[in-house]
C-alpha atoms as a PDB file:
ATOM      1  CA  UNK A   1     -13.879 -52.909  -9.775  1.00  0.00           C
ATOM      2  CA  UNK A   2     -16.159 -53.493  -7.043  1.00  0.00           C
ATOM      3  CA  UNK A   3     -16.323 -50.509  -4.410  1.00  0.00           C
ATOM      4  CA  UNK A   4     -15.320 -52.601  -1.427  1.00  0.00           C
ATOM      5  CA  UNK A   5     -12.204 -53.434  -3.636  1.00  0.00           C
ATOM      6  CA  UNK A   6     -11.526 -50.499  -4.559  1.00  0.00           C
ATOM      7  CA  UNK A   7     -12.002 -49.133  -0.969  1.00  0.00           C
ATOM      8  CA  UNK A   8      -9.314 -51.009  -0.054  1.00  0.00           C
ATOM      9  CA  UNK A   9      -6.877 -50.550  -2.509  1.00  0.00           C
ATOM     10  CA  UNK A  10      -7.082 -47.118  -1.786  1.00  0.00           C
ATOM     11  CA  UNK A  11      -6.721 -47.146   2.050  1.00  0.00           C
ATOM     12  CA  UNK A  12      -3.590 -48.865   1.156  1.00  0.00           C
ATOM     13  CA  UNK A  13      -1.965 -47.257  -1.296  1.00  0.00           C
ATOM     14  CA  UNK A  14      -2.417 -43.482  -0.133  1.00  0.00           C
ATOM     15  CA  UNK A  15      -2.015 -44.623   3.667  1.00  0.00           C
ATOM     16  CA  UNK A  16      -5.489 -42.538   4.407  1.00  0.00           C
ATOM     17  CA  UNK A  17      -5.623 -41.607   8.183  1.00  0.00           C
ATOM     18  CA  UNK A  18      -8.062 -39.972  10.387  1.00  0.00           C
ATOM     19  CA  UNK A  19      -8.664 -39.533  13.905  1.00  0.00           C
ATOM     20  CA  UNK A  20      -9.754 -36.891  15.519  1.00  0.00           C
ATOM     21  CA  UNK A  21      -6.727 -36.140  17.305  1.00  0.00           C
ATOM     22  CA  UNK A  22      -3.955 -38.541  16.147  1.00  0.00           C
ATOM     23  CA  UNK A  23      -2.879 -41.157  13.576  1.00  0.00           C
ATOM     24  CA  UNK A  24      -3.543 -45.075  12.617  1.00  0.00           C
ATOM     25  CA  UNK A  25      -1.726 -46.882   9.822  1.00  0.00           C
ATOM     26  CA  UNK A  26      -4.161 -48.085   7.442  1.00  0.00           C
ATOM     27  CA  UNK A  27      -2.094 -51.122   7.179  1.00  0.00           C
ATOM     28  CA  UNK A  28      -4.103 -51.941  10.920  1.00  0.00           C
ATOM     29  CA  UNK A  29      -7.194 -51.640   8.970  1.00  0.00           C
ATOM     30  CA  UNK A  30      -8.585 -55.433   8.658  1.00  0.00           C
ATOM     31  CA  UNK A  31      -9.414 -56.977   5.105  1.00  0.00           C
ATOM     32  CA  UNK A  32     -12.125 -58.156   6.407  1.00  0.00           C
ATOM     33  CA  UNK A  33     -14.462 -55.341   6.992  1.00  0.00           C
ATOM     34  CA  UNK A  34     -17.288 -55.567   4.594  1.00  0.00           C
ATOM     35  CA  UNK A  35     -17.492 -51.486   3.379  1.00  0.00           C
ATOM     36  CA  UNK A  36     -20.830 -49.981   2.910  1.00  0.00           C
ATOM     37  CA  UNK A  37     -21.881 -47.147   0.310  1.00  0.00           C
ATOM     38  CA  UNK A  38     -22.098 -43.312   2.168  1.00  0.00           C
ATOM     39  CA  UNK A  39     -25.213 -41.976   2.619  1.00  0.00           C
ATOM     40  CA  UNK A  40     -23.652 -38.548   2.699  1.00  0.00           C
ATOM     41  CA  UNK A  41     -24.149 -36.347  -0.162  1.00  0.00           C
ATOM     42  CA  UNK A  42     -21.691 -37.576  -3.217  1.00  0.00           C
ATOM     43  CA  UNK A  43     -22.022 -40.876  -1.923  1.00  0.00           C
ATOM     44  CA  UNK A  44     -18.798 -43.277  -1.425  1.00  0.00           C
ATOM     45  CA  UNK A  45     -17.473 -45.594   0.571  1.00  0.00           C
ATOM     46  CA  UNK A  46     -18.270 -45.793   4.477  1.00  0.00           C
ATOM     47  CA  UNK A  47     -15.465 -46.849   6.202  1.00  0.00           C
ATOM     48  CA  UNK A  48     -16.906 -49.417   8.661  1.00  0.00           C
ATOM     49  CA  UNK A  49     -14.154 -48.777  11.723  1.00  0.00           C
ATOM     50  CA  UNK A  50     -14.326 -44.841  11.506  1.00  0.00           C
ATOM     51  CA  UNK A  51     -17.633 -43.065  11.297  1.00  0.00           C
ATOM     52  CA  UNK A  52     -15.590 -40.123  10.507  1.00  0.00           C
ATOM     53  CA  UNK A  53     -14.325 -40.474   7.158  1.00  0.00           C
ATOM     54  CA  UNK A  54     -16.020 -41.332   3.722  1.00  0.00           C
ATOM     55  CA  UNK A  55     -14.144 -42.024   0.483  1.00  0.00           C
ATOM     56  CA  UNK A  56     -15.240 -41.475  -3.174  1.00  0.00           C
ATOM     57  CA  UNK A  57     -13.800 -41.196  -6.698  1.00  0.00           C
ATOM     58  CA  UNK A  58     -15.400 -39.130  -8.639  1.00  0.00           C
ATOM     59  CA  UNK A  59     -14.721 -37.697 -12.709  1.00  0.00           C
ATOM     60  CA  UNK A  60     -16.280 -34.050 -13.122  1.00  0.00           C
ATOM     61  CA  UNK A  61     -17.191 -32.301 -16.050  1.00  0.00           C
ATOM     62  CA  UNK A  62     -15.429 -28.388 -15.204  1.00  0.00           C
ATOM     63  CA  UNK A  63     -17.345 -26.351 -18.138  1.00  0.00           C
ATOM     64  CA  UNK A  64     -15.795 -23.427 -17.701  1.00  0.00           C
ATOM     65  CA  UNK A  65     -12.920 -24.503 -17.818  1.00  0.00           C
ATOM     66  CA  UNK A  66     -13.364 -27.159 -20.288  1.00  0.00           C
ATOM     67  CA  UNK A  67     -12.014 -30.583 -19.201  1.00  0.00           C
ATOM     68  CA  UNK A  68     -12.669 -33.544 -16.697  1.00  0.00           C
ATOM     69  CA  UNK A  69     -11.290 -33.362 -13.343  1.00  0.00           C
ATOM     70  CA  UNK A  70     -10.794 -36.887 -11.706  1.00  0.00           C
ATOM     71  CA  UNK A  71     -11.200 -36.284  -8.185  1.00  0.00           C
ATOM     72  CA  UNK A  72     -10.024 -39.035  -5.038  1.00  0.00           C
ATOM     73  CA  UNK A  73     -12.429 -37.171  -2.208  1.00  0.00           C
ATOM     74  CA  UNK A  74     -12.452 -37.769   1.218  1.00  0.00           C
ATOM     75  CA  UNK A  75     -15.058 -36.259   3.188  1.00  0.00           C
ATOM     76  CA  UNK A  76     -15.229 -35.800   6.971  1.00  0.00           C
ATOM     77  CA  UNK A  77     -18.396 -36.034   8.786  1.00  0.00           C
ATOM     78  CA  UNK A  78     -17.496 -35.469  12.455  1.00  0.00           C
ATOM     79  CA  UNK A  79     -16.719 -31.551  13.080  1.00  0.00           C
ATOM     80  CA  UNK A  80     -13.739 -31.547  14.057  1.00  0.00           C
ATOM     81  CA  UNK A  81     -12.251 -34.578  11.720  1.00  0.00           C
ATOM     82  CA  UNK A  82      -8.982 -34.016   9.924  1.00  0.00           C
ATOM     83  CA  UNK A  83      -9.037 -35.781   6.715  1.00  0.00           C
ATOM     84  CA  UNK A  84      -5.294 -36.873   6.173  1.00  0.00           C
ATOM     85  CA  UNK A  85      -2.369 -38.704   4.170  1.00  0.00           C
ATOM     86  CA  UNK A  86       0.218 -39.770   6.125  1.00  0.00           C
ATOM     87  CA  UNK A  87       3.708 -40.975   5.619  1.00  0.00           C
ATOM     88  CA  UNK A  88       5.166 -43.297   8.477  1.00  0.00           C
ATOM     89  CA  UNK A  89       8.677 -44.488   8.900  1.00  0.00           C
ATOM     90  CA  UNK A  90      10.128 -48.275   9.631  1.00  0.00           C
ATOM     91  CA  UNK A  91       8.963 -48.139  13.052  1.00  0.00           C
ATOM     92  CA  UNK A  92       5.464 -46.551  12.181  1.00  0.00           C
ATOM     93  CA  UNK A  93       5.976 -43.324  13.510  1.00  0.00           C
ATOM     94  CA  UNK A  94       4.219 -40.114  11.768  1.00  0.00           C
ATOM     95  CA  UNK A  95       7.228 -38.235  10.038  1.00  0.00           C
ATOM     96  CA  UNK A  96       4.913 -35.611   7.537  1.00  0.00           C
ATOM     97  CA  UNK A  97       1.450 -35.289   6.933  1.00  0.00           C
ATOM     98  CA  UNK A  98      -1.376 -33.641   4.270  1.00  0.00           C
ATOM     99  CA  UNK A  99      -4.174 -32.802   6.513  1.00  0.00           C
ATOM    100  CA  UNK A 100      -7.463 -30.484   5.748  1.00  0.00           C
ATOM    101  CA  UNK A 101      -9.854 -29.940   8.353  1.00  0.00           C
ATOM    102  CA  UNK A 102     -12.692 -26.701   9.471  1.00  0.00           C
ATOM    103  CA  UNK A 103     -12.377 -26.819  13.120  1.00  0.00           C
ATOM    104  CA  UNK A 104      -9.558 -26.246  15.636  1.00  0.00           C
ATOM    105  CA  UNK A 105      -8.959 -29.713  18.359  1.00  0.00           C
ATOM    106  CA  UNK A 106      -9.531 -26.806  20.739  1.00  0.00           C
ATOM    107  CA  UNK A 107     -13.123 -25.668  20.848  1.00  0.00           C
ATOM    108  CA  UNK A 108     -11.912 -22.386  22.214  1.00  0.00           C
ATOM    109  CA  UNK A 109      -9.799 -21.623  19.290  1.00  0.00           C
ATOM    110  CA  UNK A 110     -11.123 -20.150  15.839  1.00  0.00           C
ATOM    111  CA  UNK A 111     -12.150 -21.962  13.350  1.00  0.00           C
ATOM    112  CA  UNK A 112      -9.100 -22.977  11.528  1.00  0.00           C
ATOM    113  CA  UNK A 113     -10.315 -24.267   7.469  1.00  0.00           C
ATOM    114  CA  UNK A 114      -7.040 -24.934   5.621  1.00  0.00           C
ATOM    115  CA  UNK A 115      -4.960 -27.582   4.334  1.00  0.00           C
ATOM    116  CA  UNK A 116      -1.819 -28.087   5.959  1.00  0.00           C
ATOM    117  CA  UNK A 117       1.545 -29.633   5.500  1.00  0.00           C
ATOM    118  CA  UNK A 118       2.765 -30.822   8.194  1.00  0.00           C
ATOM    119  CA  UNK A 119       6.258 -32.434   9.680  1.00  0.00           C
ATOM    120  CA  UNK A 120       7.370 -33.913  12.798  1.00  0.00           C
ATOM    121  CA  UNK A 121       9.144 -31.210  15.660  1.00  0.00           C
ATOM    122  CA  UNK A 122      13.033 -32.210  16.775  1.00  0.00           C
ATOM    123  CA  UNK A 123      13.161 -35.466  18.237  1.00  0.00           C
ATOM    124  CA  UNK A 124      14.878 -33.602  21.464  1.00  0.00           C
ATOM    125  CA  UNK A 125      12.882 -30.905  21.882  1.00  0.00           C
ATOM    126  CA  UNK A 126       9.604 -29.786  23.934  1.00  0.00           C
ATOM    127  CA  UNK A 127       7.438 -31.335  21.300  1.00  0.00           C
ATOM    128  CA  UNK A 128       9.505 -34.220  20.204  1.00  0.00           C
ATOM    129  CA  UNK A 129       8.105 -35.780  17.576  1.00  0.00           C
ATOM    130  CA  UNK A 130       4.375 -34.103  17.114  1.00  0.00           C
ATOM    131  CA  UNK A 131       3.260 -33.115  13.709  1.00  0.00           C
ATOM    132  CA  UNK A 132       3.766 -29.168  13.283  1.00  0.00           C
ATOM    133  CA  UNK A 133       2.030 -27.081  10.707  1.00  0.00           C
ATOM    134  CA  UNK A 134       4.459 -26.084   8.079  1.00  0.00           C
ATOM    135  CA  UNK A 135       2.735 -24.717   5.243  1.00  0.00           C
ATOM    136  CA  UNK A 136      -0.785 -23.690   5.625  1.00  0.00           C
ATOM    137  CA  UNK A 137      -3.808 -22.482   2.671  1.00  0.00           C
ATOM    138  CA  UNK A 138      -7.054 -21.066   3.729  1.00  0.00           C
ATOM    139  CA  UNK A 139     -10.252 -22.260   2.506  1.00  0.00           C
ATOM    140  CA  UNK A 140     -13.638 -20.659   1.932  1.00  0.00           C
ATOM    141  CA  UNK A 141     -11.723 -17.223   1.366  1.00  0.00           C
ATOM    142  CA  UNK A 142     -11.399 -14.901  -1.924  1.00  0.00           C
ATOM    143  CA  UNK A 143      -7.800 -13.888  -0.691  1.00  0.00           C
ATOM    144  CA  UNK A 144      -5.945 -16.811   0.659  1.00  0.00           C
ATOM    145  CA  UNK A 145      -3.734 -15.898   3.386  1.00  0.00           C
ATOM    146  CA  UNK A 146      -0.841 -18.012   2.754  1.00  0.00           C
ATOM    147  CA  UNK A 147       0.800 -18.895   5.762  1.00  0.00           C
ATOM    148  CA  UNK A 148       4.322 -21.128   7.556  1.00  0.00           C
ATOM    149  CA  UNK A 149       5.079 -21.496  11.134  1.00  0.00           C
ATOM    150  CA  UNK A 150       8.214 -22.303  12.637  1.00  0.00           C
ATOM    151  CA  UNK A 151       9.705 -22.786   8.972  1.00  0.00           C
ATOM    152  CA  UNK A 152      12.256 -20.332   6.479  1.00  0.00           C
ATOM    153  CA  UNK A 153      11.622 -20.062   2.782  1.00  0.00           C
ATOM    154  CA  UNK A 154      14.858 -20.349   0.854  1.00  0.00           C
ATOM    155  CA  UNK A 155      15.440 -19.572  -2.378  1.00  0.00           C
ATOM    156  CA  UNK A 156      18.236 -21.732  -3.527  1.00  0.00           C
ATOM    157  CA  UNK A 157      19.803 -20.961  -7.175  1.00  0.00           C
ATOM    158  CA  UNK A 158      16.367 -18.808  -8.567  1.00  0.00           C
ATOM    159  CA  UNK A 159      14.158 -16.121  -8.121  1.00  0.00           C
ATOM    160  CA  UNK A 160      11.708 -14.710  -5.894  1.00  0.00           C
ATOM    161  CA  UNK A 161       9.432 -12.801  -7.460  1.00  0.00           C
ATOM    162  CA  UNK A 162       6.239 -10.748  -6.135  1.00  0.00           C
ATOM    163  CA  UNK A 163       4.782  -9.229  -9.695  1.00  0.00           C
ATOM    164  CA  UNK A 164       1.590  -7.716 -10.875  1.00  0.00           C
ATOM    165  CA  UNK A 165      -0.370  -5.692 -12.821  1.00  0.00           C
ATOM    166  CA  UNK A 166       0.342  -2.227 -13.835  1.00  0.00           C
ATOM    167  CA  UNK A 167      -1.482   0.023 -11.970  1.00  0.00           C
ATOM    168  CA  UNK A 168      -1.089  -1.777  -8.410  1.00  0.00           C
ATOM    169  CA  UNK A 169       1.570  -1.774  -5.439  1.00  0.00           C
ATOM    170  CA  UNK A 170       3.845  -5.183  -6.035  1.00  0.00           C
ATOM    171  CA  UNK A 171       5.209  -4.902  -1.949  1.00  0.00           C
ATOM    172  CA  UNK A 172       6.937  -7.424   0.281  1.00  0.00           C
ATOM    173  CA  UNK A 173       5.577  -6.493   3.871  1.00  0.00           C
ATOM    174  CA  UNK A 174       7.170  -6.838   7.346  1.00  0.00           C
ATOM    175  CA  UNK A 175       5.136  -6.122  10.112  1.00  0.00           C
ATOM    176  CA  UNK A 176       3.634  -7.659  13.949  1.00  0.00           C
ATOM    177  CA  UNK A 177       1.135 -11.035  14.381  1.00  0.00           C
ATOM    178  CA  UNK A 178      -2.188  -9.437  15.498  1.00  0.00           C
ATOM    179  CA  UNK A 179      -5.619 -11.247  16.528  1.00  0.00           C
ATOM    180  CA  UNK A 180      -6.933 -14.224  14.253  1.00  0.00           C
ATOM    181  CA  UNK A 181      -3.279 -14.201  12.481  1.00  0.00           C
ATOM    182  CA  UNK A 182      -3.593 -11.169  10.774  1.00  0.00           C
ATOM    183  CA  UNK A 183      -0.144  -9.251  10.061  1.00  0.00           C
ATOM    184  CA  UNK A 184      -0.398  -5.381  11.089  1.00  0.00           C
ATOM    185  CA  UNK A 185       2.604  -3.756   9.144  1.00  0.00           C
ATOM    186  CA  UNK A 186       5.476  -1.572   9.856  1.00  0.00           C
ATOM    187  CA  UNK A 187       7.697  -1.341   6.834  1.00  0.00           C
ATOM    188  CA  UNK A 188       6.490  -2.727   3.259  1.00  0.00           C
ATOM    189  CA  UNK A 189       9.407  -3.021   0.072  1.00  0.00           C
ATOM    190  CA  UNK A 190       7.096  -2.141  -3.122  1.00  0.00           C
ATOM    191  CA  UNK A 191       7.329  -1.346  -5.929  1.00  0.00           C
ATOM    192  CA  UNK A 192       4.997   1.747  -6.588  1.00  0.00           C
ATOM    193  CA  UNK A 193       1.508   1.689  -8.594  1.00  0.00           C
ATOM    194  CA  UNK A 194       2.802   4.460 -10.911  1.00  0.00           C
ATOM    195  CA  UNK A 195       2.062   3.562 -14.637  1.00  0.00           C
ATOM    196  CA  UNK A 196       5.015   2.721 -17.116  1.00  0.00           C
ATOM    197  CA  UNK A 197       4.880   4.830 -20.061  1.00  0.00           C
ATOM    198  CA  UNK A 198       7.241   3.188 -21.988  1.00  0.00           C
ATOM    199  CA  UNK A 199      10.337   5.380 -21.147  1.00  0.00           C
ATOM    200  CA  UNK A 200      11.487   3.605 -18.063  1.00  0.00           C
ATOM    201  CA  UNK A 201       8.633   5.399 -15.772  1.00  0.00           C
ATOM    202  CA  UNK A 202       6.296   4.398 -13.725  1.00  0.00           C
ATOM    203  CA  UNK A 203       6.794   1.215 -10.724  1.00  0.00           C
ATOM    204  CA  UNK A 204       9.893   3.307  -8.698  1.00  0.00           C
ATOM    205  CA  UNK A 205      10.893   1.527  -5.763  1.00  0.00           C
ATOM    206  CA  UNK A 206       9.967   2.806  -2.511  1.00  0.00           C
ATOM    207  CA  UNK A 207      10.297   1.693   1.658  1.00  0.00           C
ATOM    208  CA  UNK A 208       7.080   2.956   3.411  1.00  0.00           C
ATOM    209  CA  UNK A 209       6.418   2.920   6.808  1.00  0.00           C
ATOM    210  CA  UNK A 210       3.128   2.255   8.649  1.00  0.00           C
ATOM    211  CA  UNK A 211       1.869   3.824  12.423  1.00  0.00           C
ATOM    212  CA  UNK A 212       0.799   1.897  15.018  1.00  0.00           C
ATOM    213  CA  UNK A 213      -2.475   1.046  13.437  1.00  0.00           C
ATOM    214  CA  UNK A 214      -1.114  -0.243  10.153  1.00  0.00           C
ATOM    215  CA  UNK A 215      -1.757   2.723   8.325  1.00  0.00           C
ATOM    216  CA  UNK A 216       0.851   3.788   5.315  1.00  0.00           C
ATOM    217  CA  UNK A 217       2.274   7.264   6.639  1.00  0.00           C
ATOM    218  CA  UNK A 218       4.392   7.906   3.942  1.00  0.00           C
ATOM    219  CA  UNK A 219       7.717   6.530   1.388  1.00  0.00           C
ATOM    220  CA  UNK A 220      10.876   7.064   3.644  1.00  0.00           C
ATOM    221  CA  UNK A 221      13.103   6.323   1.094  1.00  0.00           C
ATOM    222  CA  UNK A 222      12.358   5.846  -2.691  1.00  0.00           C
ATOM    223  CA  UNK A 223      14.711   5.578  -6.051  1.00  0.00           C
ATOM    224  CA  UNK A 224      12.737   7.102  -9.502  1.00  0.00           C
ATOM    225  CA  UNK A 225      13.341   3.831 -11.943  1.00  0.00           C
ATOM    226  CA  UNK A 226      14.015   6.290 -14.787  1.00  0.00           C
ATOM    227  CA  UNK A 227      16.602   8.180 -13.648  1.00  0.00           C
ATOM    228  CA  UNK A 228      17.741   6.883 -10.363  1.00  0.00           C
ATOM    229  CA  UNK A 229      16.683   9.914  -8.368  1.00  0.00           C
ATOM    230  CA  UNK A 230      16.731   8.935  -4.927  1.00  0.00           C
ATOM    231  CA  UNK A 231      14.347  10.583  -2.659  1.00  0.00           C
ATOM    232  CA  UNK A 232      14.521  10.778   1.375  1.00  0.00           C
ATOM    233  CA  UNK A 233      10.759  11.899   2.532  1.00  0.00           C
ATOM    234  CA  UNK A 234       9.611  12.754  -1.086  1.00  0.00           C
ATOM    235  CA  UNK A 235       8.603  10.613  -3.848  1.00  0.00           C
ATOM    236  CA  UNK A 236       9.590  13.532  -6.671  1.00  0.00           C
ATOM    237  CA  UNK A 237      13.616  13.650  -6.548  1.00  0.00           C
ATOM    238  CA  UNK A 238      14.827  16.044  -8.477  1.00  0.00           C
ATOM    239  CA  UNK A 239      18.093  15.225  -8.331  1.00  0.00           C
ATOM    240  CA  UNK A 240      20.341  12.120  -7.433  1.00  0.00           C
ATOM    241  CA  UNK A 241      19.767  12.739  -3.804  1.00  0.00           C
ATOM    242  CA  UNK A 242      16.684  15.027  -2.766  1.00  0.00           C
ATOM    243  CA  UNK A 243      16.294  15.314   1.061  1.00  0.00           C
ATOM    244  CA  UNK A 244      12.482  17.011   1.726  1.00  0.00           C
ATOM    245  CA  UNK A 245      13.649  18.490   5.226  1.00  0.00           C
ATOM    246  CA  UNK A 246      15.048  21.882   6.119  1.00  0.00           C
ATOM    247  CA  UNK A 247      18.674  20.246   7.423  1.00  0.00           C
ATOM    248  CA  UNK A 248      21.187  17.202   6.973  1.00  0.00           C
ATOM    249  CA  UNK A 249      23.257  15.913   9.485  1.00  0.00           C
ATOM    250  CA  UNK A 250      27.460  15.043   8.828  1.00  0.00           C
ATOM    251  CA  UNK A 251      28.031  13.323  12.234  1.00  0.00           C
ATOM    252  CA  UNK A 252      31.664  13.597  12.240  1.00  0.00           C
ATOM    253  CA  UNK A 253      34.002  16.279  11.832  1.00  0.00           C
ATOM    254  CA  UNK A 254      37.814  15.912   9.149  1.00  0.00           C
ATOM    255  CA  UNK A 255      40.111  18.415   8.938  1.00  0.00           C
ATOM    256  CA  UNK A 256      42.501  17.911   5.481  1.00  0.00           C
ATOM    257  CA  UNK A 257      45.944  18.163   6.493  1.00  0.00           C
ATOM    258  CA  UNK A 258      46.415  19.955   3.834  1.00  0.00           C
ATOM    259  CA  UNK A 259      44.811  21.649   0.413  1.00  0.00           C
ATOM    260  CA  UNK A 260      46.606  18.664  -1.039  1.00  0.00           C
ATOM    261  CA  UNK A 261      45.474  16.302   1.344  1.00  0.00           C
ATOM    262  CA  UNK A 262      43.867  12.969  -0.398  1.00  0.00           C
ATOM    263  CA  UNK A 263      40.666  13.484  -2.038  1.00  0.00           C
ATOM    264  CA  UNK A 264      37.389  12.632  -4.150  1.00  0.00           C
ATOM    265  CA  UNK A 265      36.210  15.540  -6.424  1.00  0.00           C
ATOM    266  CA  UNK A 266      32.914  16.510  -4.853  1.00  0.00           C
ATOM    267  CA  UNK A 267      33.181  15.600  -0.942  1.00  0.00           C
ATOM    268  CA  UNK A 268      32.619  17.354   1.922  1.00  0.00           C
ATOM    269  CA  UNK A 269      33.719  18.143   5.542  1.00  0.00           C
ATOM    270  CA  UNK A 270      33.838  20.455   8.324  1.00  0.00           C
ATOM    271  CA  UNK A 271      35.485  20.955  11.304  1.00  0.00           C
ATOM    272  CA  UNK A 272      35.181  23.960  14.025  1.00  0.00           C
ATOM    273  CA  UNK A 273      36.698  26.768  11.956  1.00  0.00           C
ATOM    274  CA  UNK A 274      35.988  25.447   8.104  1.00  0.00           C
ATOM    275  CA  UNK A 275      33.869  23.736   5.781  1.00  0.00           C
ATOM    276  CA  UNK A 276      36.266  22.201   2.876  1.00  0.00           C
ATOM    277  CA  UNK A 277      35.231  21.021  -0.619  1.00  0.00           C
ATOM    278  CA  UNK A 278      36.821  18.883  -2.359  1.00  0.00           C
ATOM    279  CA  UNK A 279      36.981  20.627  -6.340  1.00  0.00           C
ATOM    280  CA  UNK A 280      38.882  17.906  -8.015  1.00  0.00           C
ATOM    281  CA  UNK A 281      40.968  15.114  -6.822  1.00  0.00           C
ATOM    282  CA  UNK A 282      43.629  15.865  -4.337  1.00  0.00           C
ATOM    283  CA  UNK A 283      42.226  19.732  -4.018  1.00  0.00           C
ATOM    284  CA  UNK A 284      40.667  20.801  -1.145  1.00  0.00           C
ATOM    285  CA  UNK A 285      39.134  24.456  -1.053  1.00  0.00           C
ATOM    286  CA  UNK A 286      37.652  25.710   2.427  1.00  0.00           C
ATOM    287  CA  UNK A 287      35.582  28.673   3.406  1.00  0.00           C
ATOM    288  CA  UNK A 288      35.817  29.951   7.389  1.00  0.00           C
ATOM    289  CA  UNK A 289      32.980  29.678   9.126  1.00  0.00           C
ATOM    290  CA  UNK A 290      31.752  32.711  12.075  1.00  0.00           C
ATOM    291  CA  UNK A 291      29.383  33.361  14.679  1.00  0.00           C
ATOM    292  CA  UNK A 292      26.532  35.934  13.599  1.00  0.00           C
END
């Protein structure tokens, strides 16, 4: 197949847009356009009525990984170009959109490099109708800052799961937007970097907290997987509940009617004149309490 042909088969079937800052159907694209071969590095197709967009095919050989890759590239050569597919509804308006591009519309903005999926805003709101980034993945980055707008993740009849190797922190964080879309964070859900030996030890859940500056400060709250120690302010409980502070604090005062006053073995209360235990069910003991 010729590359003019195939040019246009192309344009057609993927609905290929780009403009700098909007959309056109390639369906307006005429027939009739003779298209010339890119000059650009990889070569291609140059699309005669936009200087801003060149199209190749291409079939790699990926060695280290050992197979072909067959490649449909698009390659922008204005700065601020958005390569994009597009789908359109009966009436030709943009309903969702692929787009990748390096720089922001807004020269004043950083630069943004990622590929986007995008979808149109409410029809009756402030932006009715605009394409709004979704889904967003960085580019020329070792650590991909994944990132949504405007958008909740649902998991619907599965699993989330955030897993790793032995050895690291597997956390879920929550924290504040800062500059260039970093996240500064105030609470993180992990599970802990402590090695499993094989007897249910090691990766114990914990809830940290972080200061102002995004620092760790320490685990609030953390539950030993082998034993189910939980820990307030310590990450060694030695028993099911292990508070590292000097007090605890029973809000509320009960006074049992009676020693045979309803009952769980094991609680406690107080009031002004006792503290009461309860030693089995239905059995209240109490010891009177005195200024010193």
């Amino acid at each position: 197949m010729k590359q003019g042909s195939l040019a246009k088969l192309m344009l057609l079937a993927f609905a290929i847009v780009l403009l700098g800052t909007g959309c056109r159907s390639a369906a307006n694209v005429s027939a009739n356009h003779d298209f010339e071969q890119s000059d650009l590095p990889g070569g291609g197709i140059r699309i005669p009525h936009n200087e801003r967009l060149h199209l190749s095919t291409d079939q790699k050989w990926i060695e280290r990984e050992g197979h072909l890759s067959d490649l449909i590239r698009l390659q922008w050569t204005a700065e601020r170009a958005k390569p994009a597919i597009v789908w359109v509804d009966e009436q030709g308006r943009d309903k969702t959109a692929i787009i990748s591009h390096d720089k922001a519309n807004d020269p004043s903005q950083q630069d943004h490099k990622h590929i986007s999926f995008e979808t149109t805003m409410s029809p009756n709101g402030e932006y009715a109708g605009q394409l709004f980034t979704r889904f967003e993945i960085p580019y020329d980055t070792d650590i991909s800052e994944i990132r949504t707008h405007s958008a909740n993740f649902n998991v619907m009849n599965g699993s989330l799961r955030v897993a790793g190797e032995q050895g690291t922190d597997r956390e879920m964080l929550l924290g504040v937007s800062g500059e260039n879309n970093a996240v500064v964070p105030r609470w993180s859900i992990r599970a802990d970097r402590r090695q499993e030996s094989g007897s249910n030890e090691g990766s114990d859940f914990q809830l940290v907290r972080y200061d102002d500056e995004g620092q760790a400060m320490d685990a609030a709250f953390m539950i030993e997987r082998s034993s189910g120690n939980i820990g307030i302010a310590t990450t060694e409980p030695e028993n099911k509940l292990d508070v590292n502070d000097d007090r605890i604090r029973v809000r509320e005062s009960y006074t049992p009617a009676s020693s045979g006053d309803p009952c769980k073995q094991g609680q406690l209360a107080w009031d002004k004149q006792y503290m009461y235990v309860c030693v089995s069910d239905n059995q209240w003991r109490r010891a009177e309490l005195s200024n010193w």
